[in-house]
C-alpha atoms as a PDB file:
ATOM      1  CA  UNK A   1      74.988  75.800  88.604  1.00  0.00           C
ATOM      2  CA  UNK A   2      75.309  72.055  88.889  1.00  0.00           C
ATOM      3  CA  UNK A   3      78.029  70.626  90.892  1.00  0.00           C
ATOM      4  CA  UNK A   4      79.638  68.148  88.056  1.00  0.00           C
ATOM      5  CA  UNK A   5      79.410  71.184  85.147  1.00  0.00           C
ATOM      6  CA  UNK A   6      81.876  73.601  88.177  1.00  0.00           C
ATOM      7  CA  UNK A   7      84.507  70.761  88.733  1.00  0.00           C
ATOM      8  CA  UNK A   8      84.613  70.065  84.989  1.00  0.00           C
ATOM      9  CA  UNK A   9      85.410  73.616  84.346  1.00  0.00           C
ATOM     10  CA  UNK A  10      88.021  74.120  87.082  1.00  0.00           C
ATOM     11  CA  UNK A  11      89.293  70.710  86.162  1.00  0.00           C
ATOM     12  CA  UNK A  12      89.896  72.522  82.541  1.00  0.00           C
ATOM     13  CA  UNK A  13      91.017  75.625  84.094  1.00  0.00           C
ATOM     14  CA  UNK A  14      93.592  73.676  85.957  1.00  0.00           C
ATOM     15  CA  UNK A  15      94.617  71.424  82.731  1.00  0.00           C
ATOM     16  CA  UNK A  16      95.429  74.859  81.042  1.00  0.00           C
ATOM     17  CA  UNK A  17      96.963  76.508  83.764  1.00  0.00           C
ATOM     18  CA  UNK A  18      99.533  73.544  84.392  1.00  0.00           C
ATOM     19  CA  UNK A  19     100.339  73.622  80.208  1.00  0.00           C
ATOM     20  CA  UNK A  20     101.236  77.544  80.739  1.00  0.00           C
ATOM     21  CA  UNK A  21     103.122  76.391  83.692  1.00  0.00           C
ATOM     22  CA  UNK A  22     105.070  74.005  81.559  1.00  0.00           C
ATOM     23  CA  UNK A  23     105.631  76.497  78.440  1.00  0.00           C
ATOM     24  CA  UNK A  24     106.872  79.293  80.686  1.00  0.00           C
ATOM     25  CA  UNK A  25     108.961  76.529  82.404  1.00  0.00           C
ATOM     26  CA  UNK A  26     110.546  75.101  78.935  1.00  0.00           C
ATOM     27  CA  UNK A  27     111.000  78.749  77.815  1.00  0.00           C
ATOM     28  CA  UNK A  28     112.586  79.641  81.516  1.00  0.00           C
ATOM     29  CA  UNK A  29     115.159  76.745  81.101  1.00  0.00           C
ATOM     30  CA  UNK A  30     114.844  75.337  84.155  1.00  0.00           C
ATOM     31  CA  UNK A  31     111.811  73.470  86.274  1.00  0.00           C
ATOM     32  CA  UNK A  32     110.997  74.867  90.184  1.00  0.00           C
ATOM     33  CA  UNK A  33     113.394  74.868  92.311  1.00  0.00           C
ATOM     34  CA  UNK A  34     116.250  76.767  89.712  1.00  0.00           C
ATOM     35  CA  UNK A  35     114.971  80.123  90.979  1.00  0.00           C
ATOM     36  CA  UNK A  36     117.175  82.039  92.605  1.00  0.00           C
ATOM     37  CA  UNK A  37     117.531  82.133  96.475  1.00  0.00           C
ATOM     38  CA  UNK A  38     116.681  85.700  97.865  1.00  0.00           C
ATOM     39  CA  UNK A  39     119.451  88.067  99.069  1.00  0.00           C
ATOM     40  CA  UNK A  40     120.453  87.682 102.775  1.00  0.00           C
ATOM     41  CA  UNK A  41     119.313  90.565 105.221  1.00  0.00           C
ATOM     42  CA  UNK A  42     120.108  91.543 108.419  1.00  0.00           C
ATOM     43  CA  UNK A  43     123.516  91.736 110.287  1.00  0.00           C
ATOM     44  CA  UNK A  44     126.763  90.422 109.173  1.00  0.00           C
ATOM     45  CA  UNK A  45     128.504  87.906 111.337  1.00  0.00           C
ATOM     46  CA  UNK A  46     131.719  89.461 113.108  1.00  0.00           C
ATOM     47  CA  UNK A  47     135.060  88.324 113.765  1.00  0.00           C
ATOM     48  CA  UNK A  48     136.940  87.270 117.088  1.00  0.00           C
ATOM     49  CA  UNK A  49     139.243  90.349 115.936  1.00  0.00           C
ATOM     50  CA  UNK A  50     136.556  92.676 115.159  1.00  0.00           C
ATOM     51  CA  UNK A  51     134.645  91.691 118.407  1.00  0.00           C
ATOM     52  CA  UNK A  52     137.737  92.312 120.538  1.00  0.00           C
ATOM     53  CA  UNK A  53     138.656  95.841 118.566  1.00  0.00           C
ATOM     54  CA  UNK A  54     134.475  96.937 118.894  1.00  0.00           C
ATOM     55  CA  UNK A  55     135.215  95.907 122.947  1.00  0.00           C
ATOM     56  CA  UNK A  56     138.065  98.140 123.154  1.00  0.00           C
ATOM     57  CA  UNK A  57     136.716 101.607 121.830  1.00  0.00           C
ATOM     58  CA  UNK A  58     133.964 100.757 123.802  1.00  0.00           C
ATOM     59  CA  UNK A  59     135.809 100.468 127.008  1.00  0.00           C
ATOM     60  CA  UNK A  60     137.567 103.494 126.129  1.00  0.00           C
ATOM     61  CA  UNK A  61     134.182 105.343 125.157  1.00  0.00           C
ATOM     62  CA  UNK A  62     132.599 103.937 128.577  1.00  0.00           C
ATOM     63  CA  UNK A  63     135.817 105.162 130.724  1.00  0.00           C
ATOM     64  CA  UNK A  64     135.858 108.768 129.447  1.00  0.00           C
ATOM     65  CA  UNK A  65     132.034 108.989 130.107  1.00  0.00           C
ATOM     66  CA  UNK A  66     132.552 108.151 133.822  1.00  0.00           C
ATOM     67  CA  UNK A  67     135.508 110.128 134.047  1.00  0.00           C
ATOM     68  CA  UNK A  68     133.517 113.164 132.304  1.00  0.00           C
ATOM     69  CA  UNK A  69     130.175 112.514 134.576  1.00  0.00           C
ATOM     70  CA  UNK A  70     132.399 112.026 137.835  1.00  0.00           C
ATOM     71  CA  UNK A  71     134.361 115.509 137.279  1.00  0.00           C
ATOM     72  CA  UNK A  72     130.825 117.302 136.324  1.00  0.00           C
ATOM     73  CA  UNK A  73     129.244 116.159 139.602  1.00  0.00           C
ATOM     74  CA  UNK A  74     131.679 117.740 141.850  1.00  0.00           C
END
C-alpha cells in the first residue's frame, strides 16, 4: 500500500472520528472536561476528637492485655 493513499485514509478516519466526537459532545451538553470527577476511595480523614477517643480504648485494650499476659505467666 502506498504511503500517501494510508495517511489520506487515517486523515479521513480521523476527520470522521472528531465529527462523532463533536455530535456526541453537542448531544452530551457539555465539551471535555464537564465529566464527572470519580468517587474518592480510601480512608476518611479523622478528627483531633476521634484520634484522642481511638487512643484511649486503645490504651485501655493494650493495658488489659499486659495485665492478662502478666497474670498467665505466673
Amino acid at each position: 500500500m502506498d504511503l500517501t493513499k494510508l495517511l489520506r485514509e487515517l486523515r479521513a478516519e480521523r476527520d470522521q472520528l472528531d465529527q462523532a466526537i463533536a455530535a456526541l459532545e453537542k448531544v452530551d451538553g457539555g465539551g471535555p472536561g464537564l465529566v464527572a470527577a470519580p468517587k474518592r476511595r480510601g480512608r476518611r480523614s479523622m478528627s483531633a476528637a476521634e484520634r484522642r477517643a481511638v487512643s484511649e480504648r486503645m490504651q485501655r485494650y493494650w493495658a488489659k492485655r499486659k495485665d492478662g499476659s502478666e497474670s498467665d505467666a505466673t
